[in-house]
N, C-alpha and C. Protein backbone atom coordinates (compact mmCIF):
# COMPACT_ATOMS: atom_id res chain seq x y z
N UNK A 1 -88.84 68.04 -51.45
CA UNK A 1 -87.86 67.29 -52.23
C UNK A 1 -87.37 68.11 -53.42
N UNK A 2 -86.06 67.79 -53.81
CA UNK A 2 -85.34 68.31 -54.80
C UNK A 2 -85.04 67.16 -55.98
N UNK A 3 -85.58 67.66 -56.83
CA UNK A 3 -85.05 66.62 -58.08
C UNK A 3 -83.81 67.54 -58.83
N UNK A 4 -83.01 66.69 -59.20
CA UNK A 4 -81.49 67.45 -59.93
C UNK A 4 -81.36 66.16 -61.44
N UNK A 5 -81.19 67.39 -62.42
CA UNK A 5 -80.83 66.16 -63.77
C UNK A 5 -80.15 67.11 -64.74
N UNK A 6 -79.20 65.71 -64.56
CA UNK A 6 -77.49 66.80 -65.40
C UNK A 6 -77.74 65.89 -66.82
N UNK A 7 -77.43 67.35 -67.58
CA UNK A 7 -76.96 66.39 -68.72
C UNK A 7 -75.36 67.23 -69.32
N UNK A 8 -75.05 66.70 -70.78
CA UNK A 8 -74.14 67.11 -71.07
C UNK A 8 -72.82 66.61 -71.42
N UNK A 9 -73.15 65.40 -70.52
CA UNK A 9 -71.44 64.84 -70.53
C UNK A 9 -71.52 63.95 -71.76
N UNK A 10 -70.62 63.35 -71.89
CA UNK A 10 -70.15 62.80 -73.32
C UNK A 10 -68.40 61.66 -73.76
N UNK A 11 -68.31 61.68 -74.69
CA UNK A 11 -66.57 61.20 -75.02
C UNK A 11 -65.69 62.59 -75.84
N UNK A 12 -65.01 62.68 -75.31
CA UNK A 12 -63.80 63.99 -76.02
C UNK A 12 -62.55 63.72 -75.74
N UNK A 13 -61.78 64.54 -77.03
CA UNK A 13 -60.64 63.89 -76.71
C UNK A 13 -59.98 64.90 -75.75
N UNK A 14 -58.57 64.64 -75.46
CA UNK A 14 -57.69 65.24 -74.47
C UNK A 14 -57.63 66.94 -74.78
N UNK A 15 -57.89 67.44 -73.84
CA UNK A 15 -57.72 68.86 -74.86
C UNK A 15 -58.95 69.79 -75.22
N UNK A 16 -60.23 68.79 -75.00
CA UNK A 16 -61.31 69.44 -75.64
C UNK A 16 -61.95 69.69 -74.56
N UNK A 17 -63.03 70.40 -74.20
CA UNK A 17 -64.72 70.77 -73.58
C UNK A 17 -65.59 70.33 -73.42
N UNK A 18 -66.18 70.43 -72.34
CA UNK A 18 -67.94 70.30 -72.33
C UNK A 18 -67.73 71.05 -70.94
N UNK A 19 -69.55 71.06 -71.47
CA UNK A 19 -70.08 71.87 -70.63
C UNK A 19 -71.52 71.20 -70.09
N UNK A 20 -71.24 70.95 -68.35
CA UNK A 20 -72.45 70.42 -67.41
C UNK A 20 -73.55 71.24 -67.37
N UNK A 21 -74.43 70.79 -67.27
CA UNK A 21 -75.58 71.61 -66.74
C UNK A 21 -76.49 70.47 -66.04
N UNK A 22 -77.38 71.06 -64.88
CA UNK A 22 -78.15 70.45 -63.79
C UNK A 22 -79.21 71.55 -63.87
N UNK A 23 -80.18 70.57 -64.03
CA UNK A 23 -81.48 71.26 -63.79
C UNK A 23 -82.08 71.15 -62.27
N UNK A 24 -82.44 71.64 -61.84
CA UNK A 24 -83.27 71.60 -60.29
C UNK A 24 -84.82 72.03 -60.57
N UNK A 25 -85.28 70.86 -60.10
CA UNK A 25 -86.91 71.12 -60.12
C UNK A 25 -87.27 70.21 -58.33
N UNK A 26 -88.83 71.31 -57.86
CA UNK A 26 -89.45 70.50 -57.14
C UNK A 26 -90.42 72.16 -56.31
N UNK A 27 -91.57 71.36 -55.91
CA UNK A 27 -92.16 72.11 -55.08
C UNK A 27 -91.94 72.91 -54.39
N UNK A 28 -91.13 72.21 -53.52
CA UNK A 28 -89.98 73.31 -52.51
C UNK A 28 -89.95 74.12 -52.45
N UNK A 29 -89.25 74.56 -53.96
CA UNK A 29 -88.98 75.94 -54.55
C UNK A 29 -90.17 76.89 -54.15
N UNK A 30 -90.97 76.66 -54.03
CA UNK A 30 -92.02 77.86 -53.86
C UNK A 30 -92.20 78.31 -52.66
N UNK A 31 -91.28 77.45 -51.88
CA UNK A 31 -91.63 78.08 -50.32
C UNK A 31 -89.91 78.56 -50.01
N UNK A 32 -89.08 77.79 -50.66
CA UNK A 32 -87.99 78.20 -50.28
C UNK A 32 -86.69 77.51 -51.90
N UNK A 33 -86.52 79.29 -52.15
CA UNK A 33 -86.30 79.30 -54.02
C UNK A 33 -84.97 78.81 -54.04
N UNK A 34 -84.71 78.08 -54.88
CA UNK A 34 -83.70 77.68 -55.62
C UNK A 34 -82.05 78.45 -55.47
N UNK A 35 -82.21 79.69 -55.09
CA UNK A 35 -80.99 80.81 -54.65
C UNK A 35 -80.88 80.67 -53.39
N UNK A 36 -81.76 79.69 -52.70
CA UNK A 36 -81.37 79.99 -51.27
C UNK A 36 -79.84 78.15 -51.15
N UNK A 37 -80.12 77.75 -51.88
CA UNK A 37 -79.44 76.49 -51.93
C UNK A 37 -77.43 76.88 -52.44
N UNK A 38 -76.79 76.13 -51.91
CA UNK A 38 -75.60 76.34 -52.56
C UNK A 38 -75.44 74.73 -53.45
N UNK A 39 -74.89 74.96 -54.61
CA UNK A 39 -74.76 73.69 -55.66
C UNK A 39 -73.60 73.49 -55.97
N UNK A 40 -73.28 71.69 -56.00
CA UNK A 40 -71.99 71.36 -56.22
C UNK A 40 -72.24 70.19 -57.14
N UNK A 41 -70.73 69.98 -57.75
CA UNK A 41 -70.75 68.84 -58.44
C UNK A 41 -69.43 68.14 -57.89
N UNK A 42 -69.94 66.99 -57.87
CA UNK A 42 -68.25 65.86 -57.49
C UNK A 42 -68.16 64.84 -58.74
N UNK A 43 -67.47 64.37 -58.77
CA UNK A 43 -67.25 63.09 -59.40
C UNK A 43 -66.71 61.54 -58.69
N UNK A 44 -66.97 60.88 -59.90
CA UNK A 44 -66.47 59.49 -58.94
C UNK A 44 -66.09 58.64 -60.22
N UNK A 45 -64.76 57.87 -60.27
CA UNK A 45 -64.33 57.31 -61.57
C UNK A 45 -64.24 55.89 -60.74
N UNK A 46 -64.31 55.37 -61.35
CA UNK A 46 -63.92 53.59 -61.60
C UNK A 46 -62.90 53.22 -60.53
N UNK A 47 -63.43 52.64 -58.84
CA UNK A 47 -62.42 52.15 -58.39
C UNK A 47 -62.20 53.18 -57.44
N UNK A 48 -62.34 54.07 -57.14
CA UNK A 48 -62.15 55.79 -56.72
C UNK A 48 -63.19 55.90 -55.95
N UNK A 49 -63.28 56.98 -54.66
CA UNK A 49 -63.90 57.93 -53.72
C UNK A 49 -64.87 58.77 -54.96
N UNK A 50 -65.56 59.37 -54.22
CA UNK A 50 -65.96 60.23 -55.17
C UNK A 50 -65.89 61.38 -54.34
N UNK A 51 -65.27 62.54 -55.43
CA UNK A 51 -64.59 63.85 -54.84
C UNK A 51 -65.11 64.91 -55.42
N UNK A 52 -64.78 66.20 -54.58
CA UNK A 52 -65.52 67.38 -55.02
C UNK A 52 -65.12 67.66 -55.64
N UNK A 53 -65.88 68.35 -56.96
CA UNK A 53 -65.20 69.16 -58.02
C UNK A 53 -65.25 70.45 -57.63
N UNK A 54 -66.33 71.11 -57.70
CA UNK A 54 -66.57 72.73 -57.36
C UNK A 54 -67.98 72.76 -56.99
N UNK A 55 -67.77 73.88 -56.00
CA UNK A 55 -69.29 74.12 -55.71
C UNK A 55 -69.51 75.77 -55.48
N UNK A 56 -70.78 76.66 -55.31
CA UNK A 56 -70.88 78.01 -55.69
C UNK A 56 -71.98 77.65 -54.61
N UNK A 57 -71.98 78.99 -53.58
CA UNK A 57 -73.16 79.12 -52.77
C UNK A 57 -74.13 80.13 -53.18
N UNK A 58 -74.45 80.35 -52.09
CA UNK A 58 -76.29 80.95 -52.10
C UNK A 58 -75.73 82.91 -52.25
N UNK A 59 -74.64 82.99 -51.95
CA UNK A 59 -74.00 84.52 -52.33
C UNK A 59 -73.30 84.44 -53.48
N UNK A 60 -72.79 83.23 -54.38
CA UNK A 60 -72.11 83.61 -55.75
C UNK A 60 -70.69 83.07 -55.48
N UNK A 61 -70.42 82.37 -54.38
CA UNK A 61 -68.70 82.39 -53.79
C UNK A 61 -68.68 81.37 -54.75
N UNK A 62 -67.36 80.75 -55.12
CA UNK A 62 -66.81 79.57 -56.16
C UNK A 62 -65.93 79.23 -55.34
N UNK A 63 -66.08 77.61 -55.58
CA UNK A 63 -64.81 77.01 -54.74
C UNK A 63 -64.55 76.17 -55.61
N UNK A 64 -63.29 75.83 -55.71
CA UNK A 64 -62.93 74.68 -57.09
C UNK A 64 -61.71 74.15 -56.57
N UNK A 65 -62.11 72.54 -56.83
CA UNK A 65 -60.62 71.54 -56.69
C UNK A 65 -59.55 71.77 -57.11
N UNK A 66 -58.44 71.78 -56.04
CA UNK A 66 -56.85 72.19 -56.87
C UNK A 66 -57.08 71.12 -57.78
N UNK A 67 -57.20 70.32 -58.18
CA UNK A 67 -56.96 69.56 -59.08
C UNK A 67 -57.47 69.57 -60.60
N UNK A 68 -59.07 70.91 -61.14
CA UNK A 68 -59.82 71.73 -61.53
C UNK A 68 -59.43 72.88 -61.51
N UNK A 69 -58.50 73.47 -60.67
CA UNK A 69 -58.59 74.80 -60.70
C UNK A 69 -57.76 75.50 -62.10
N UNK A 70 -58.41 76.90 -62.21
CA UNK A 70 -57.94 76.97 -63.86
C UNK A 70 -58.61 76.97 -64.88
N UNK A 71 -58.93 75.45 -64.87
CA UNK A 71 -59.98 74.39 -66.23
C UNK A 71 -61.11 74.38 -65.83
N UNK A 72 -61.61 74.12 -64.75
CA UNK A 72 -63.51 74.03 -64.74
C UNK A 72 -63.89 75.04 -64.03
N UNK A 73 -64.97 75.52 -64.34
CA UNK A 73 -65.38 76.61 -63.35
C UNK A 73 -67.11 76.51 -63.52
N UNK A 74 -67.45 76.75 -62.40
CA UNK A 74 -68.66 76.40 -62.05
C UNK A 74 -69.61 77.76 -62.00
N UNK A 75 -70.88 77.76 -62.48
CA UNK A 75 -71.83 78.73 -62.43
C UNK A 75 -73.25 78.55 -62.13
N UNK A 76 -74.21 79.81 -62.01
CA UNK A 76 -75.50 78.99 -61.64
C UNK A 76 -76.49 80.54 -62.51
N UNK A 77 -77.61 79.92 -62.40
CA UNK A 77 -78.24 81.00 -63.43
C UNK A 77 -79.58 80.32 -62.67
N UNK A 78 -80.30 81.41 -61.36
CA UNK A 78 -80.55 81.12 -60.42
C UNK A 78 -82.67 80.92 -60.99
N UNK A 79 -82.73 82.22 -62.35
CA UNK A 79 -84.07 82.42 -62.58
C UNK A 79 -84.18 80.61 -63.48
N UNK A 80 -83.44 80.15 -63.91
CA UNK A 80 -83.83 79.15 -64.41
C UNK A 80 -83.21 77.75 -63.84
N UNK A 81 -83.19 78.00 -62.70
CA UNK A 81 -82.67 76.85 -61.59
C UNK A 81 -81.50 75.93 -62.00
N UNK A 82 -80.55 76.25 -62.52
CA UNK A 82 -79.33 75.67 -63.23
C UNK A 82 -78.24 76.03 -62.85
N UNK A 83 -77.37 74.96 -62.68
CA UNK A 83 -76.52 74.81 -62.41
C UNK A 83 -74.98 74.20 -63.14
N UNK A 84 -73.89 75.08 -63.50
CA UNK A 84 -73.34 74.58 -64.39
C UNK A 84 -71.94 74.39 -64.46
N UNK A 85 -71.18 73.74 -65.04
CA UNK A 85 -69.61 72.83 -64.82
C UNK A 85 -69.18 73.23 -66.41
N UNK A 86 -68.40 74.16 -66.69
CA UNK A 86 -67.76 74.40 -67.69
C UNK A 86 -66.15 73.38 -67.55
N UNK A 87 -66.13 72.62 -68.43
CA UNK A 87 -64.79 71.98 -68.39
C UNK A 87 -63.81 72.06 -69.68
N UNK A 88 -62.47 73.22 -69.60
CA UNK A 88 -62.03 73.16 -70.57
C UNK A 88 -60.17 72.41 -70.47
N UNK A 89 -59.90 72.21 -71.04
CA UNK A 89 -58.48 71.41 -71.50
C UNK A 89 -58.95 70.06 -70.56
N UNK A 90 -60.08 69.58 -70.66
CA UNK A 90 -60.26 68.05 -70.56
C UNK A 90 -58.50 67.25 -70.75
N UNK A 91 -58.16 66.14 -69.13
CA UNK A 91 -57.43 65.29 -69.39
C UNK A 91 -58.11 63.84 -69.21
N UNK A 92 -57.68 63.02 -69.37
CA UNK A 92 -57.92 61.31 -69.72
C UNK A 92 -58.25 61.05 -67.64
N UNK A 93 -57.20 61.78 -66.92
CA UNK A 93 -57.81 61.52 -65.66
C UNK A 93 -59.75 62.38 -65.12
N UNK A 94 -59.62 63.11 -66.04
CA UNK A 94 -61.16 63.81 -65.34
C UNK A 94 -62.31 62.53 -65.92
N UNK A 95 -61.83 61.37 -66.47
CA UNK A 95 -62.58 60.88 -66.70
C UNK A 95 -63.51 60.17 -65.52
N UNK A 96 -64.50 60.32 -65.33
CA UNK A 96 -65.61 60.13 -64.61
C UNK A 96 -67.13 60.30 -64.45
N UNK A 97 -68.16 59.54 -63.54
CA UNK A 97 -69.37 60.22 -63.31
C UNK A 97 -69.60 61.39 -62.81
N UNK A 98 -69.93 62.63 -63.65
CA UNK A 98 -70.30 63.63 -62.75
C UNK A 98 -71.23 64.02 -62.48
N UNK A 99 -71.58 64.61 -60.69
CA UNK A 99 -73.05 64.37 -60.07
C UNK A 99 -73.50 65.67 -59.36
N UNK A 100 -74.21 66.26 -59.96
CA UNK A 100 -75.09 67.28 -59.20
C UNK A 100 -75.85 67.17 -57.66
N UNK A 101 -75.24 68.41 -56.94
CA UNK A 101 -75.76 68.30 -55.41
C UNK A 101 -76.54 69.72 -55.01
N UNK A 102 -77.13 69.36 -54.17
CA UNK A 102 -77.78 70.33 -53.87
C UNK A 102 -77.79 70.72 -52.25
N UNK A 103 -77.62 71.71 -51.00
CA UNK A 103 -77.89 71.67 -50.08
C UNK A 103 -78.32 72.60 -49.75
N UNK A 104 -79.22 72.38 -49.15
CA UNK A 104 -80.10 73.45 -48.31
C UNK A 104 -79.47 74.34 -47.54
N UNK A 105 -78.41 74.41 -46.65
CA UNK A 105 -77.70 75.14 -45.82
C UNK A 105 -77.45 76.68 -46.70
N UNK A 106 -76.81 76.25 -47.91
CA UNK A 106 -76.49 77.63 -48.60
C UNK A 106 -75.17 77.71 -48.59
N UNK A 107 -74.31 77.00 -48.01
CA UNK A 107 -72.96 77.15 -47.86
C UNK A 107 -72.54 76.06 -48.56
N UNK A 108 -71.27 75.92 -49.21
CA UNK A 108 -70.10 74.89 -50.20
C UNK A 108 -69.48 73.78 -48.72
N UNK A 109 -69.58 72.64 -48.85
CA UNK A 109 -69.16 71.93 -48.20
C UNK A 109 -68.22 71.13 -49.26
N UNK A 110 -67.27 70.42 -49.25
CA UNK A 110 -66.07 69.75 -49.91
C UNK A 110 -66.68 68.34 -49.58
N UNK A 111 -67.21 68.20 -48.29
CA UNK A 111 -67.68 66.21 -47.83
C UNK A 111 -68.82 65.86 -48.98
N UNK A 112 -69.71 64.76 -48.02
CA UNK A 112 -70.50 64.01 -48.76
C UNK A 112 -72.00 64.73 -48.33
N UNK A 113 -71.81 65.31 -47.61
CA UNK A 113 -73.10 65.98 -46.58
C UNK A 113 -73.89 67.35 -47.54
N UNK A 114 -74.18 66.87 -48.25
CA UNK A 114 -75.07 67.64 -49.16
C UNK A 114 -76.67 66.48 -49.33
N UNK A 115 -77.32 67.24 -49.59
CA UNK A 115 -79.24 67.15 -49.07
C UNK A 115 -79.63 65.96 -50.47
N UNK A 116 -79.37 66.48 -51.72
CA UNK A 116 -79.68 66.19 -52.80
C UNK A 116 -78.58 65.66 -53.62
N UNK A 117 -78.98 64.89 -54.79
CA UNK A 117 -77.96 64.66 -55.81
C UNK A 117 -78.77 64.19 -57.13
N UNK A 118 -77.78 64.44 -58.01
CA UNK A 118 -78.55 64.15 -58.97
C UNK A 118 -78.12 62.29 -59.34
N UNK A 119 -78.33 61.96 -60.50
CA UNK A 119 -77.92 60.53 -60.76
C UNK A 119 -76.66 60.42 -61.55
N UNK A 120 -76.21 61.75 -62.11
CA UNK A 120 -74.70 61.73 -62.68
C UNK A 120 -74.78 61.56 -64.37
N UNK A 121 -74.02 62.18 -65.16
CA UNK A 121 -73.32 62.07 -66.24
C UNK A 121 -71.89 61.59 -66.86
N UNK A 122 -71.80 60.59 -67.61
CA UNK A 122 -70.55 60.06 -67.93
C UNK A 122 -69.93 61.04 -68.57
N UNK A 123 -68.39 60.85 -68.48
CA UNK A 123 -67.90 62.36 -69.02
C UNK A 123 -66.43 61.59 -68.98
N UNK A 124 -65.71 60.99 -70.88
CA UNK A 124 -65.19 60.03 -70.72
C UNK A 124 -64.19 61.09 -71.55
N UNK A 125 -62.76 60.90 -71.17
CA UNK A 125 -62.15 61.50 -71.92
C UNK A 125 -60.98 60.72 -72.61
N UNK A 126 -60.69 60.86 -73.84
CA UNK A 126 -59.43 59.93 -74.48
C UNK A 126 -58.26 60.95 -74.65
N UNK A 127 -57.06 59.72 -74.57
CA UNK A 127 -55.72 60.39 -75.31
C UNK A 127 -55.80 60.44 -76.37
């Protein structure tokens, strides 16, 4: 099992930053490390699907939502099992839960078919 816990998110106004981070912890890891996983984050707002934001595999590739692309960009910093969502020029629509995934395969999938997740961070943005 994989445990995932994001923190980070917050209220900002239009225009401003934050920055996600997901921790990954669990046993696992010792038989099969944390770099072998590819990590994503989606979101899901009020009323809404919940959709991919970006995800980075087990070689370093980045994939990011046209709708993100530009403004968030995703990273991982593999010796300390983290995983991370830089979000800059925040608009009033990115407002949402955002949720850390994890899959074993190693490859970026865009669906719902990822292994793990975390429980999500509010990440509210104003005009």
């Amino acid at each position: 099992q994989v445990q995932l816990e994001e923190s980070g998110g917050g209220l900002v106004q239009a225009g401003g930053s934050l920055r996600l981070s997901c921790v990954a912890s669990g046993r696992i890891f010792s038989r099969y490390p944390f770099s072998r996983y590819a990590m994503g984050w989606f979101r899901q707002a009020p009323g809404k699907e919940r959709e991919f934001v970006a995800g980075i595999n087990n070689a370093m590739a980045t994939y990011t939502a046209d709708s993100v692309k530009g403004r968030f960009t995703i990273s991982r910093d593999n010796a300390g099992n983290t995983v991370y969502l830089q979000m800059n020029n925040l608009k009033p629509g990115d407002t949402a839960v955002y949720s850390c995934s994890a899959r074993t395969v190693g490859a970026v999938s865009g669906g719902p078919d990822w292994d793990y997740w975390g429980q999500g961070t509010q990440v509210t943005v104003s005009s």
